[in-house]
N, C-alpha and C. Protein backbone atom coordinates (compact mmCIF):
# COMPACT_ATOMS: atom_id res chain seq x y z
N UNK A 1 25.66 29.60 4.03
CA UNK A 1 25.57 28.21 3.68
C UNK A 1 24.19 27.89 3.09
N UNK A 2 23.14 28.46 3.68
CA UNK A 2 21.78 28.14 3.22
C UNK A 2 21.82 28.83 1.65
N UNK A 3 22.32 29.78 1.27
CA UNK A 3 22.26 30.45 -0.07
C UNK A 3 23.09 29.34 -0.62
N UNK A 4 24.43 29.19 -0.46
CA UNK A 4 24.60 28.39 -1.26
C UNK A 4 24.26 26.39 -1.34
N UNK A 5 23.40 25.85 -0.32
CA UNK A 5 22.29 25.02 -0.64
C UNK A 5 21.22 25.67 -1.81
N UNK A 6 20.47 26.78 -2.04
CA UNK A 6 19.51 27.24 -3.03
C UNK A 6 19.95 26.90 -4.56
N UNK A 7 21.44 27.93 -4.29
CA UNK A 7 21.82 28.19 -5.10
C UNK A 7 22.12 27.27 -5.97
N UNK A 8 23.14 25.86 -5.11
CA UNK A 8 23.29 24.42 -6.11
C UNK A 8 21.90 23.87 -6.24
N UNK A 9 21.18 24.15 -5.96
CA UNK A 9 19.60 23.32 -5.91
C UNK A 9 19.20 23.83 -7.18
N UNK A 10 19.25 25.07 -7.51
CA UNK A 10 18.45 25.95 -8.30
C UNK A 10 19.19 25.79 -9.71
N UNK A 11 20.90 25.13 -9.82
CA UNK A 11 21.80 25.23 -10.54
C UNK A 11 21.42 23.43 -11.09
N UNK A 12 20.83 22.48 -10.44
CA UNK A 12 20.56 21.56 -11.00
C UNK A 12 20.53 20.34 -10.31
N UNK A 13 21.88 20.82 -9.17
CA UNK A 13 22.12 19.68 -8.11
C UNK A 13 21.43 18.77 -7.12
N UNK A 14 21.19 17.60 -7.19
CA UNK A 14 20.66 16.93 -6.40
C UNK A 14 20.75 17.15 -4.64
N UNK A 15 20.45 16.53 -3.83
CA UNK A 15 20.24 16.41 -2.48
C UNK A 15 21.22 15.59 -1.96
N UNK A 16 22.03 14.18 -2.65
CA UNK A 16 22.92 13.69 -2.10
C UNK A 16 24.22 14.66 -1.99
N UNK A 17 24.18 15.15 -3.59
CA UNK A 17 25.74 15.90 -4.22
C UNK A 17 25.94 17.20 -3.63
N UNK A 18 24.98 17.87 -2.73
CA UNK A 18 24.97 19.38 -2.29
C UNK A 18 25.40 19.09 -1.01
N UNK A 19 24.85 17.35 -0.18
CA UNK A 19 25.34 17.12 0.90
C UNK A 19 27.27 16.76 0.99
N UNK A 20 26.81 15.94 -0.20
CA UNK A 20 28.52 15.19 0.07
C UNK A 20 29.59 17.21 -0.09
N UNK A 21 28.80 17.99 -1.23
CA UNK A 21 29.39 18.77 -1.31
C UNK A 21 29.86 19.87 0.09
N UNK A 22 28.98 19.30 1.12
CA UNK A 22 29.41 20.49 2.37
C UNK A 22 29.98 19.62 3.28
N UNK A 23 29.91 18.65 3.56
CA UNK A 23 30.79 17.62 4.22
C UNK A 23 32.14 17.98 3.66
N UNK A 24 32.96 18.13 2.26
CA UNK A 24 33.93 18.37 1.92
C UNK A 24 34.09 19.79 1.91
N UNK A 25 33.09 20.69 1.85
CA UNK A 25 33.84 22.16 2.70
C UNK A 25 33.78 22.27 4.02
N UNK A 26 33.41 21.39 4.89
CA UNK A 26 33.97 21.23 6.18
C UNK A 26 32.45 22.45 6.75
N UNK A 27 31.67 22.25 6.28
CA UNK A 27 30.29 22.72 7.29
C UNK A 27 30.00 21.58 7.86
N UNK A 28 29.78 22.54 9.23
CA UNK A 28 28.90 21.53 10.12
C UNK A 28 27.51 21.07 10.00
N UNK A 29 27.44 19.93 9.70
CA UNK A 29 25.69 19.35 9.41
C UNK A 29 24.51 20.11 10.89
N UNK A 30 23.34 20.87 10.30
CA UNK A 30 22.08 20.87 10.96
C UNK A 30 21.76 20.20 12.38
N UNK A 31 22.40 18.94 12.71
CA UNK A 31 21.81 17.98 13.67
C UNK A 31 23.92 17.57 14.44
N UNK A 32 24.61 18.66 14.78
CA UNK A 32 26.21 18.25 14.72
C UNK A 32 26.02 17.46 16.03
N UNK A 33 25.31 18.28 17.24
CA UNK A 33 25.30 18.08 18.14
C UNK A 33 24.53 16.12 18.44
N UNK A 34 23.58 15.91 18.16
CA UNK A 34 22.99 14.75 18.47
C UNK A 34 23.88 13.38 17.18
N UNK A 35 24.87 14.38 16.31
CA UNK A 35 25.63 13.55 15.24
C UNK A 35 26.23 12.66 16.27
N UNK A 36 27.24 13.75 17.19
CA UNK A 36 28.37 13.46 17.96
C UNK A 36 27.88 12.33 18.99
N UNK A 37 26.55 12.62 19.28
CA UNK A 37 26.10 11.61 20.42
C UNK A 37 26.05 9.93 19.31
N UNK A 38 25.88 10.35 18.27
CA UNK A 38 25.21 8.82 17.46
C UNK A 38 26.50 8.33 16.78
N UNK A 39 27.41 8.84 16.83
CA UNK A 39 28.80 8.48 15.95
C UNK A 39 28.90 9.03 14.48
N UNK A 40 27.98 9.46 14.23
CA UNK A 40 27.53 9.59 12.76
C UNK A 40 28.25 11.02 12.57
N UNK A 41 28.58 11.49 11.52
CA UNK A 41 29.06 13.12 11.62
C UNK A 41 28.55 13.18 10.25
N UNK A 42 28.70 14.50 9.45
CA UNK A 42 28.04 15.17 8.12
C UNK A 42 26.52 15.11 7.95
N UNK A 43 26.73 15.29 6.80
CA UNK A 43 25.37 16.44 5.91
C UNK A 43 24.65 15.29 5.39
N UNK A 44 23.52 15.00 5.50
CA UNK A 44 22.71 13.59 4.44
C UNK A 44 21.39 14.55 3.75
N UNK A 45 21.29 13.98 2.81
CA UNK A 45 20.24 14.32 2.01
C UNK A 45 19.24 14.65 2.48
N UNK A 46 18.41 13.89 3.43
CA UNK A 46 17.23 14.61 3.97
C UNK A 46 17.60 15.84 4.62
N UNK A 47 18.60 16.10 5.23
CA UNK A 47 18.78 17.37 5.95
C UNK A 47 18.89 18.40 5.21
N UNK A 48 19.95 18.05 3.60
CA UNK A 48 19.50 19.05 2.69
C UNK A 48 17.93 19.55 2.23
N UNK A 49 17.13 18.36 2.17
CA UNK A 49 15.62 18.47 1.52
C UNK A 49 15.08 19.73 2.27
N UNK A 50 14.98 19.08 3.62
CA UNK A 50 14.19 19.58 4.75
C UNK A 50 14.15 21.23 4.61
N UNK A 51 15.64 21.67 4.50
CA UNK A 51 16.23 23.17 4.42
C UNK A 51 15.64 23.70 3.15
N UNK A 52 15.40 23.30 1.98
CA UNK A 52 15.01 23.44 0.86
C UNK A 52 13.24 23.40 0.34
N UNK A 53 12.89 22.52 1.50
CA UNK A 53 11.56 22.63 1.59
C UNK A 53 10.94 23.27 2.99
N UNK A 54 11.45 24.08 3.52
CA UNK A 54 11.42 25.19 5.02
C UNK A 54 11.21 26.23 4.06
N UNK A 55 9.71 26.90 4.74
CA UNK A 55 9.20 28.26 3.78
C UNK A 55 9.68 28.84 5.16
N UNK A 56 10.44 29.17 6.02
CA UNK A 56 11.08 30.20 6.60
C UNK A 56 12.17 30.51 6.08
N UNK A 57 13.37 29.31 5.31
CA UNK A 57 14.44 29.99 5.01
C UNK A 57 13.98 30.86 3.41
N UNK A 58 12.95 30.88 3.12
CA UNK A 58 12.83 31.93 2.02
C UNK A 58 11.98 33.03 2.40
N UNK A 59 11.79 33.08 3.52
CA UNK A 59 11.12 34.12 3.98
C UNK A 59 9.88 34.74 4.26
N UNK A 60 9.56 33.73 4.63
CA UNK A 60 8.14 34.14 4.89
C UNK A 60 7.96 33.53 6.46
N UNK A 61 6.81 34.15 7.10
CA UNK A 61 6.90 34.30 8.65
C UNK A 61 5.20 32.89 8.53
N UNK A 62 6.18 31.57 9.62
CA UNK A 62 5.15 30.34 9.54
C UNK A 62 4.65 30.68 10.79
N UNK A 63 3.05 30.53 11.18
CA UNK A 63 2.58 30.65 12.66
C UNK A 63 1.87 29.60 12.10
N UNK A 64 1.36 28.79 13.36
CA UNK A 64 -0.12 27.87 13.68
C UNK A 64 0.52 26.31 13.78
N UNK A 65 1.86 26.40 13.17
CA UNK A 65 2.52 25.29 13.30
C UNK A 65 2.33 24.28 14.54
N UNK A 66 2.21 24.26 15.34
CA UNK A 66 1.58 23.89 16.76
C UNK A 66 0.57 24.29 17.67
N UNK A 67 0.25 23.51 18.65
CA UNK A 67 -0.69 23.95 19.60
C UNK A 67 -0.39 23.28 20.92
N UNK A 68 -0.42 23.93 21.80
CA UNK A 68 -0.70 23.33 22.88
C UNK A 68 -1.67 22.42 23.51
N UNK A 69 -1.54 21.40 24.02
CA UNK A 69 -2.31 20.23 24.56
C UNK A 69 -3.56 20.89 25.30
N UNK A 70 -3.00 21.37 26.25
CA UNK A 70 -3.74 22.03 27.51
C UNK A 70 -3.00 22.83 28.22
N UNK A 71 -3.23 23.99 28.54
CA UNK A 71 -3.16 25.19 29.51
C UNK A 71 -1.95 24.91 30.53
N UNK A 72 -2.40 23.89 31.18
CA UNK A 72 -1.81 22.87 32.21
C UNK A 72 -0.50 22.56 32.15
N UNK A 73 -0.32 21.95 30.60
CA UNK A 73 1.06 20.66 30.33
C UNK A 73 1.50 22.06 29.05
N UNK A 74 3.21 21.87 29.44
CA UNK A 74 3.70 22.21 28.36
C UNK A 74 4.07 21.22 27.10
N UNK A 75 3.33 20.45 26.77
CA UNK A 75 3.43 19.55 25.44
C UNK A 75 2.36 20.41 24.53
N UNK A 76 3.39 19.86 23.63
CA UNK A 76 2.50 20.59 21.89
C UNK A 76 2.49 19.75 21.19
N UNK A 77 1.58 19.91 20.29
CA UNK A 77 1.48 18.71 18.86
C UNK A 77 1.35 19.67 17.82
N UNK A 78 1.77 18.76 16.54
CA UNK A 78 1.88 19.78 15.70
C UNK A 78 0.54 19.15 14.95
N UNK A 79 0.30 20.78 14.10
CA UNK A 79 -1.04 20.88 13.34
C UNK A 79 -1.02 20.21 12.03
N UNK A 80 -1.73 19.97 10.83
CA UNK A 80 -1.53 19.77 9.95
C UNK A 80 -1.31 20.40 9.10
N UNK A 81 -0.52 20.21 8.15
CA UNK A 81 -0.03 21.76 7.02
C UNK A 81 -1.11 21.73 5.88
N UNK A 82 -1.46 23.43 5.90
CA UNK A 82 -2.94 23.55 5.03
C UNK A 82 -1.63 23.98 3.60
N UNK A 83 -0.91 23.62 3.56
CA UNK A 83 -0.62 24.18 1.83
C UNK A 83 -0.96 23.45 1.04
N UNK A 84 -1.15 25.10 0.10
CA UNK A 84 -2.25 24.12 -1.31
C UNK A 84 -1.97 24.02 -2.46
């Protein structure tokens, strides 16, 4: 599914039309689980973006993305992104 998100991306397709397009092949949207809690079901555009702008699904390995608060508490915050 993620190849073929690239693939319509790369072919010309927008972010609404790649969504409406997997809603009608019957993929399950990124977020199905918290959909079902909100009433909401399918694929929306930002969820396409997000996948399309994720340098893990093209392969490359992200660290530093977070940090821990303190030793103590398991809460994290996230860092700021150095891309340039």
């Amino acid at each position: 599914m993620v190849k073929k998100i690239f693939e319509m991306y790369k072919q010309g397709y927008g972010y609404s039309y790649i969504a409406r397009y997997l809603d009608l092949q019957g993929c399950s949207p990124p977020s199905a689980k918290s959909s079902l809690q909100n009433g909401k079901s399918g694929w929306n555009a930002v969820a396409v973006q997000r996948i399309l702008l994720n340098r893990v699904y093209i392969g490359n390995t992200v660290q530093g993305v977070s940090e821990k608060v303190s030793f103590k508490s398991k809460k994290t915050r996230r860092l700021p992104s150095i891309d340039g």
